[in-house]
Protein backbone atom coordinates (compact mmCIF):
# COMPACT_ATOMS: atom_id res chain seq x y z
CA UNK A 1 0.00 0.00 0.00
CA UNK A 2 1.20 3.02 -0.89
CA UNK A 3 0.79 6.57 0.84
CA UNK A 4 0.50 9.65 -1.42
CA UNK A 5 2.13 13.09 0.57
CA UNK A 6 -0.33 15.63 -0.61
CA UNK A 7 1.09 19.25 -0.81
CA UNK A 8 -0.39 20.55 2.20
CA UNK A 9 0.64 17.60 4.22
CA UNK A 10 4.58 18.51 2.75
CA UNK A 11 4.39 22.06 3.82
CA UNK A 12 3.34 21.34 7.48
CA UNK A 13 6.15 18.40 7.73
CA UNK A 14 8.84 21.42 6.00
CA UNK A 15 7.23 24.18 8.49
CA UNK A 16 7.92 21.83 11.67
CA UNK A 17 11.35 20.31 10.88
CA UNK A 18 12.34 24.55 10.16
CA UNK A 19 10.74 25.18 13.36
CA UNK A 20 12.57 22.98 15.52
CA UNK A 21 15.66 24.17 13.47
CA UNK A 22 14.74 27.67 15.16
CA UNK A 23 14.18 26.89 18.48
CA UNK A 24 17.14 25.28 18.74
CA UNK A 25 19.15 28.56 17.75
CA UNK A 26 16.90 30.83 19.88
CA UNK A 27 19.15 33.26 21.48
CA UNK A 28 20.90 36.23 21.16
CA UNK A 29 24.88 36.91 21.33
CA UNK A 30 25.85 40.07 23.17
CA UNK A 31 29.22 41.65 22.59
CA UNK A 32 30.71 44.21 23.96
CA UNK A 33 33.06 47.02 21.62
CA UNK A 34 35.85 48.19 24.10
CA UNK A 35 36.77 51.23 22.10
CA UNK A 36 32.83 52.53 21.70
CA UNK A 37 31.77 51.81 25.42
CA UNK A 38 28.93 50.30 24.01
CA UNK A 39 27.40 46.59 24.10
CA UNK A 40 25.83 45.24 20.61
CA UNK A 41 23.23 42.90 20.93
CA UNK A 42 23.00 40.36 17.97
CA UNK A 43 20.91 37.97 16.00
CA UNK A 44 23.00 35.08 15.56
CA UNK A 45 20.37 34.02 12.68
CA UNK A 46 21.04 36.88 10.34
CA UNK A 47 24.60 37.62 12.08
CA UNK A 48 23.42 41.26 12.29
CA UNK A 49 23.38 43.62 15.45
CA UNK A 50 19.90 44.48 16.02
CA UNK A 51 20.76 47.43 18.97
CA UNK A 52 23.68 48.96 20.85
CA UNK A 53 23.37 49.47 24.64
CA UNK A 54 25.75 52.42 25.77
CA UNK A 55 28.00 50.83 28.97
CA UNK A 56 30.72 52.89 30.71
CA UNK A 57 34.17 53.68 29.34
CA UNK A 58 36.26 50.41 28.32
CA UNK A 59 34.13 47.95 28.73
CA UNK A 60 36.25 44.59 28.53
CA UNK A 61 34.23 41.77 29.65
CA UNK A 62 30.33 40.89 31.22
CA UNK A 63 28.28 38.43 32.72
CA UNK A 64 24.62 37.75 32.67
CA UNK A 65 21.96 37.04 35.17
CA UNK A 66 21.09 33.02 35.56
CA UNK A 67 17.46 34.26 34.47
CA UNK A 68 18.78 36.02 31.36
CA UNK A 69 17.47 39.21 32.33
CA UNK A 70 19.91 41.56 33.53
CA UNK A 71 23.75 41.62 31.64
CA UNK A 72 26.53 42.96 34.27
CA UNK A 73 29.56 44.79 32.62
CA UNK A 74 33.19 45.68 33.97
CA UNK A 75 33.94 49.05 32.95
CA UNK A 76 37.53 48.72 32.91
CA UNK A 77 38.13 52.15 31.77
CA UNK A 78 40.44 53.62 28.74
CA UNK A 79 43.39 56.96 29.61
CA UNK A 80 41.65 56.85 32.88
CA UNK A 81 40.71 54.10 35.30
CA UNK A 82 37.61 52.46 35.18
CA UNK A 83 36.02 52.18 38.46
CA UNK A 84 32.14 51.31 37.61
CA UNK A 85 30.16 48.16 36.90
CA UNK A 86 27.63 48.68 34.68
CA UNK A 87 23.95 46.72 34.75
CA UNK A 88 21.78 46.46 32.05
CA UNK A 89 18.16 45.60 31.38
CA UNK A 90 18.36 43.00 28.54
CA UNK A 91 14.75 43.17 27.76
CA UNK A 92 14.38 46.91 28.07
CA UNK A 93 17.86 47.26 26.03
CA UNK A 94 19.46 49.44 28.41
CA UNK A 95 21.84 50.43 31.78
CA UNK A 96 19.40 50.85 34.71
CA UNK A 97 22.20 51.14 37.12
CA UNK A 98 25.89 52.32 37.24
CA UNK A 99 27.39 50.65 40.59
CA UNK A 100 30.46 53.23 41.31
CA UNK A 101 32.91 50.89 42.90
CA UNK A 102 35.00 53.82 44.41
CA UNK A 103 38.87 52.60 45.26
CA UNK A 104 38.34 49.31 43.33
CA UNK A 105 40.16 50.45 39.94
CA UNK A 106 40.08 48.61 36.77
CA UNK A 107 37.56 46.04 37.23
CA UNK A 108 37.85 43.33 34.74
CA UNK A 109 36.95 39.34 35.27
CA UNK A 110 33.67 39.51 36.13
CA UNK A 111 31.13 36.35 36.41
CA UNK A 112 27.20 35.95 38.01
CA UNK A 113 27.35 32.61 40.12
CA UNK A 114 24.26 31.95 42.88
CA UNK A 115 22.48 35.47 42.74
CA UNK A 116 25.95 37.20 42.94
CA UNK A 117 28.41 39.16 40.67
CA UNK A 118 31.73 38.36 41.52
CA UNK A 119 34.49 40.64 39.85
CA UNK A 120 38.47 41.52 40.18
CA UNK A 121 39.58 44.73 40.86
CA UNK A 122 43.11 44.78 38.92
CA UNK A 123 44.60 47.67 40.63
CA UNK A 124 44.10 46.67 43.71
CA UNK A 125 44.80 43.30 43.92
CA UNK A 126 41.50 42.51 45.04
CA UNK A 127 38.70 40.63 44.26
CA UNK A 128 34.82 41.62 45.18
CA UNK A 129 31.03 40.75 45.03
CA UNK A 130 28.19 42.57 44.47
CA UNK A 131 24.59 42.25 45.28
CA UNK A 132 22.50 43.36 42.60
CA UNK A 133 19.26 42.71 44.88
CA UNK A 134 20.23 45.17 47.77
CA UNK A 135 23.07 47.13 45.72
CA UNK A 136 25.97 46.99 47.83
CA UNK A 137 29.41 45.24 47.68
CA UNK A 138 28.76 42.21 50.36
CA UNK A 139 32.33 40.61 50.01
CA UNK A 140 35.39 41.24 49.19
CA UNK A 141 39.17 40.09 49.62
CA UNK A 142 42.88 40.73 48.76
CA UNK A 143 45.07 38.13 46.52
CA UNK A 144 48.61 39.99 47.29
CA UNK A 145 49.19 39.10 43.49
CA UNK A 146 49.83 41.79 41.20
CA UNK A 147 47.83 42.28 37.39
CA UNK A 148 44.62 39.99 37.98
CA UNK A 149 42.56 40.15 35.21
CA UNK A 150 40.82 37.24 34.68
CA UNK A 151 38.64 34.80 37.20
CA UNK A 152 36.64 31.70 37.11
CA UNK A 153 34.40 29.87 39.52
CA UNK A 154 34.15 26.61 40.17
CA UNK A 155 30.07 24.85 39.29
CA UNK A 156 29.65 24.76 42.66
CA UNK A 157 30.61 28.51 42.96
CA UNK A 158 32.72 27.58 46.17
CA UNK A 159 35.81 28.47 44.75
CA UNK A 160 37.12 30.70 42.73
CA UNK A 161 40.41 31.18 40.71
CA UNK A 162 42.41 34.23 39.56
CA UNK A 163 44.99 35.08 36.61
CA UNK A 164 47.57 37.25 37.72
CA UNK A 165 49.64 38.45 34.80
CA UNK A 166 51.92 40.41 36.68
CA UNK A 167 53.05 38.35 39.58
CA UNK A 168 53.48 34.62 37.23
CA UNK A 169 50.33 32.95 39.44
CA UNK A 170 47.06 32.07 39.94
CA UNK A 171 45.14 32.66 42.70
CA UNK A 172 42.93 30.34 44.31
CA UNK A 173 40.33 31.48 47.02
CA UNK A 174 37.94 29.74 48.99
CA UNK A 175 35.07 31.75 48.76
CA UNK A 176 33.11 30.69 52.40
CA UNK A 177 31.01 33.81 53.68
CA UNK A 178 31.31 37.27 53.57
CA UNK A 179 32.57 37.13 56.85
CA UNK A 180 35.21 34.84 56.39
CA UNK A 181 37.31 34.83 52.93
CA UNK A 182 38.38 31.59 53.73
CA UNK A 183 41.18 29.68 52.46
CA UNK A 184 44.17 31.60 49.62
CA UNK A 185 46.29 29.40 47.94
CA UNK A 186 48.84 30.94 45.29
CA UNK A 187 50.06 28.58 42.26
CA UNK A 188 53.06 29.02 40.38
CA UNK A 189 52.62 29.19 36.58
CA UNK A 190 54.02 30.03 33.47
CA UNK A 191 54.96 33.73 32.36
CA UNK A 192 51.96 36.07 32.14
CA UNK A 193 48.43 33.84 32.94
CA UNK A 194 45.44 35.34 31.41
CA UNK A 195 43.31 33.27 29.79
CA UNK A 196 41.59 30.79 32.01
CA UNK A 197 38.48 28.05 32.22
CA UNK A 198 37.58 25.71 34.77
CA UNK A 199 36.21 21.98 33.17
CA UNK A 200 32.56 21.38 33.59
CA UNK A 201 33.23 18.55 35.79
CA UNK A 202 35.26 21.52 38.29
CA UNK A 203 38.39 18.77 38.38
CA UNK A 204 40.62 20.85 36.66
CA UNK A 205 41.80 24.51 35.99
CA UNK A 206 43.96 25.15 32.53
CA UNK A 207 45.62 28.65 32.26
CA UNK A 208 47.09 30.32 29.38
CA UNK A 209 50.92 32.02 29.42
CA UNK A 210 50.52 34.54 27.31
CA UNK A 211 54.30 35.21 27.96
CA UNK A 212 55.46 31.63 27.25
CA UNK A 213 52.90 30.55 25.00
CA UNK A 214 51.56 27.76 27.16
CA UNK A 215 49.26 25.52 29.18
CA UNK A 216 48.97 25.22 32.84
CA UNK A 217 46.76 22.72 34.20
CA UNK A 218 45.74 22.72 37.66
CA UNK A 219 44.28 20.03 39.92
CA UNK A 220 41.51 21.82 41.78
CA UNK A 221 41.39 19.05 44.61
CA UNK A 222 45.13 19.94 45.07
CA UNK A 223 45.74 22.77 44.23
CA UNK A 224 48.82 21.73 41.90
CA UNK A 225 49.74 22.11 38.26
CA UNK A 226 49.61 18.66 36.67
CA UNK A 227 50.62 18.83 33.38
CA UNK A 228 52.04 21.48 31.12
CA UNK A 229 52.22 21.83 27.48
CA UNK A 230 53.27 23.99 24.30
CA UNK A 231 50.47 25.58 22.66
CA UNK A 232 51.08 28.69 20.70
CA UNK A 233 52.12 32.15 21.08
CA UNK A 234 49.57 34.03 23.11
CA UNK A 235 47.11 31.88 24.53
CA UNK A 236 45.34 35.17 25.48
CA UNK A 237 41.27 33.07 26.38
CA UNK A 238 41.09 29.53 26.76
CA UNK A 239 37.46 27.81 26.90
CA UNK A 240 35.89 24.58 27.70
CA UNK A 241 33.16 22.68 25.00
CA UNK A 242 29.92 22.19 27.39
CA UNK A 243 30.76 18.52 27.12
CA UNK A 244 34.34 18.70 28.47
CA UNK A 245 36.00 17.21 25.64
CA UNK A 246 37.72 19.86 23.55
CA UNK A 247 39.04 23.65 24.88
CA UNK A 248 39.49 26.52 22.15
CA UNK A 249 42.23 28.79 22.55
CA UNK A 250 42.72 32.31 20.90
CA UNK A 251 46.32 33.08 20.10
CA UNK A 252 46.32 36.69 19.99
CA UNK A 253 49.56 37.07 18.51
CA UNK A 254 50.01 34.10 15.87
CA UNK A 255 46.47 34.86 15.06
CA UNK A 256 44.60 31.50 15.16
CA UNK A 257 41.81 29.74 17.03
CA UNK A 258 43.51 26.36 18.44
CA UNK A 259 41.28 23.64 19.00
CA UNK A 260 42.27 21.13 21.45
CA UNK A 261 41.33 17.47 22.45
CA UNK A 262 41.26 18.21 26.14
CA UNK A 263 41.68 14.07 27.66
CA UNK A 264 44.51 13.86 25.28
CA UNK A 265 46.57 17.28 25.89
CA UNK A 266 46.88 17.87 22.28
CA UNK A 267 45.94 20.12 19.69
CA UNK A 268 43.57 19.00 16.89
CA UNK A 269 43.55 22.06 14.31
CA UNK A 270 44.84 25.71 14.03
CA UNK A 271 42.19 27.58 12.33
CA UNK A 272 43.42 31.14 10.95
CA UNK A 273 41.33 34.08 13.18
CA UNK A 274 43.06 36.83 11.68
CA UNK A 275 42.73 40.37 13.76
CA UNK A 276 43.94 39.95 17.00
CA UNK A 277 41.35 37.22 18.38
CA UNK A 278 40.56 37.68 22.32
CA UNK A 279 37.42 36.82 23.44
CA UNK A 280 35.57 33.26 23.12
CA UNK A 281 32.13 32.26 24.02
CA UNK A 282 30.60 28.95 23.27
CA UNK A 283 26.76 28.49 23.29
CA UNK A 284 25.04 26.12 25.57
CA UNK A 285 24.27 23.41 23.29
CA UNK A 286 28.29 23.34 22.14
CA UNK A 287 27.55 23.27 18.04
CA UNK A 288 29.29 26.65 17.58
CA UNK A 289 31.84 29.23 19.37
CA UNK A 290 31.93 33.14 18.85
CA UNK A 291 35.52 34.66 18.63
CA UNK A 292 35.70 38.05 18.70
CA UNK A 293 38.68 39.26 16.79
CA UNK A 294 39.23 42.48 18.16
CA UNK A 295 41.36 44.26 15.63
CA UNK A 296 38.73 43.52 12.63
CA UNK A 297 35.85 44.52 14.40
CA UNK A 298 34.46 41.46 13.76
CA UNK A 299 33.23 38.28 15.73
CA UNK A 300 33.17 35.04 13.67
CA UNK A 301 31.48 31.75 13.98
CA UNK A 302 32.47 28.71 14.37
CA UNK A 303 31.43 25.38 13.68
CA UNK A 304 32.56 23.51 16.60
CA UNK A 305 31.11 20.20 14.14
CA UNK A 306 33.46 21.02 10.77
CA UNK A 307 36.27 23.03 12.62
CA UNK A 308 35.71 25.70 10.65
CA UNK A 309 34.60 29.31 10.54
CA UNK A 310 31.24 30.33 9.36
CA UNK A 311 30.40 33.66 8.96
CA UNK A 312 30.94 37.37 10.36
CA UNK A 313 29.38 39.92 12.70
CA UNK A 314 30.43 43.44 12.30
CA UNK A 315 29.55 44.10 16.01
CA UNK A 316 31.69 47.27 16.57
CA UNK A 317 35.13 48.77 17.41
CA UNK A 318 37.44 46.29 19.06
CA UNK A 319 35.15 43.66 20.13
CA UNK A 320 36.27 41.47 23.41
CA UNK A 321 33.97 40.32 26.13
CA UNK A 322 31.02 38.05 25.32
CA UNK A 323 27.58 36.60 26.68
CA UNK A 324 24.95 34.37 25.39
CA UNK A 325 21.07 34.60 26.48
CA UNK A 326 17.68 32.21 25.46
């Protein structure tokens, strides 16, 4: 017996399968130009910015609310010091609130974990939190490490790691209560950490040496490096897949995208990234990566499936920090 697929019935069956095709790219990719002071919001469908949210002066790198409603962005500052956090309504497309952070100068890592905003100030070798819900600065603690700039949490947001360019280490910091910074535990690594990621599973740490051009792994039960390896030039961001398996690396200097196999410590492809690529943000589902390739005022896609690049966003004037909302 046969069955006869009547035009009608064809159209609904093309309408659905593009449907589901949709929902699962829903989102928007937020990017944020350090030389406008602005944040572009884009439609990763069309790869066009749909709006520009004005931030504070320098803005290098953001977070985002676990509800996807507010964005939070370090205003690192340009000639002058930045001293200001800057929150934004996603929904309403712009800053309801400028939190002056006073003393704390140059704020930079910055990452929402459990309700909280957690953020370095570079300056002065300090890290802090901030309370969006009553507005105040409810913890905060010294490293006595020079030039942090970036930090990480651990999934269970009970630990947190630093990059200190300056002083060679990373910091690690048991976060425990306001009351009681807990636990500080300074790691020896390779020239000039920056980039750094923490694997989903929270086991280990790897850190970029942007003055060495390579990998540091840490052992967060320890508090150890474990490994170290060769990668490139300047391993300036270093990211984790959702699934653990592979880290991408932006080499700011040679100018690549490095793809690595993270069980096996070894690199799998150099992809040309042309213009100085910094920033890297992977979306949730882990089929693609956004690299934002500062001196082209671009950010690119990637395919995390063929390896390859896929397109262009003209977000803006040297492009760096990145977020992803549903």
């Amino acid at each position: 017996m046969q069955t006869k697929i009547t035009l009608a019935v064809l159209t609904y069956l093309i309408c659905c399968c593009n449907t589901k095709g949709q929902q699962a790219a829903t989102g928007s990719l937020f990017v944020l130009n350090k030389a406008d002071n602005t944040m572009a919001i884009a439609d990763p469908a069309t790869l066009k910015v749909v709006a520009t949210v004005p931030t504070g002066e320098g803005p290098h790198e953001m977070t985002v609310s676990a509800d996807g409603k507010l964005a939070f962005v370090a205003n690192y500052g340009g000639q002058t010091h930045g001293h200001s956090l800057s929150v934004i309504d996603i929904a309403a497309r712009k800053e309801i609130r400028r939190v002056e952070l006073g003393p704390l100068l140059r704020p930079h890592g910055i990452e929402a974990k459990n309700g909280k905003v957690y953020f370095i100030s570079e300056l002065t070798r300090t890290v802090g939190r901030y309370d969006f819900a009553a507005d105040t600065i409810d913890w905060l603690t010294g490293t006595g490490q020079d030039g942090g700039h970036m930090l990480v949490l651990t999934p269970d947001g009970k630990r947190m790691y630093t990059a200190n360019r300056v002083s060679h280490t990373v910091t690690s910091i048991d976060i425990g209560t306001p009351a009681s910074p807990g636990a500080i535990i300074q790691v020896a690594t390779g020239s000039k950490p920056e980039g750094i990621d923490v694997s989903p599973d929270g086991r280990e740490v790897w850190v970029g040496n942007t003055g060495d051009g390579t990998i540091d792994i840490i052992d967060v039960a320890s508090n150890t490096i474990k490994q170290s390896f060769a990668v490139g030039k300047v391993p300036i961001r270093v990211k984790f897949t959702p699934d653990g398996k592979r880290v991408l690396v932006s080499d700011n200097s040679a100018g690549e995208l490095i793809v690595i196999d993270a069980a096996a410590r070894k690199v799998i492809k150099r992809v040309k990234a042309e213009g100085a690529p910094v920033g890297i943000l992977i979306v949730p589902d882990g089929k693609k990566a956004f690299v934002a390739r500062s001196g082209a005022g671009i950010v690119s896609v990637f395919d995390l499936g063929t390896l390859t690049f896929a397109g262009d966003i003209k977000t803006g004037n040297a492009p760096d920090g990145m977020a992803w909302v549903k």
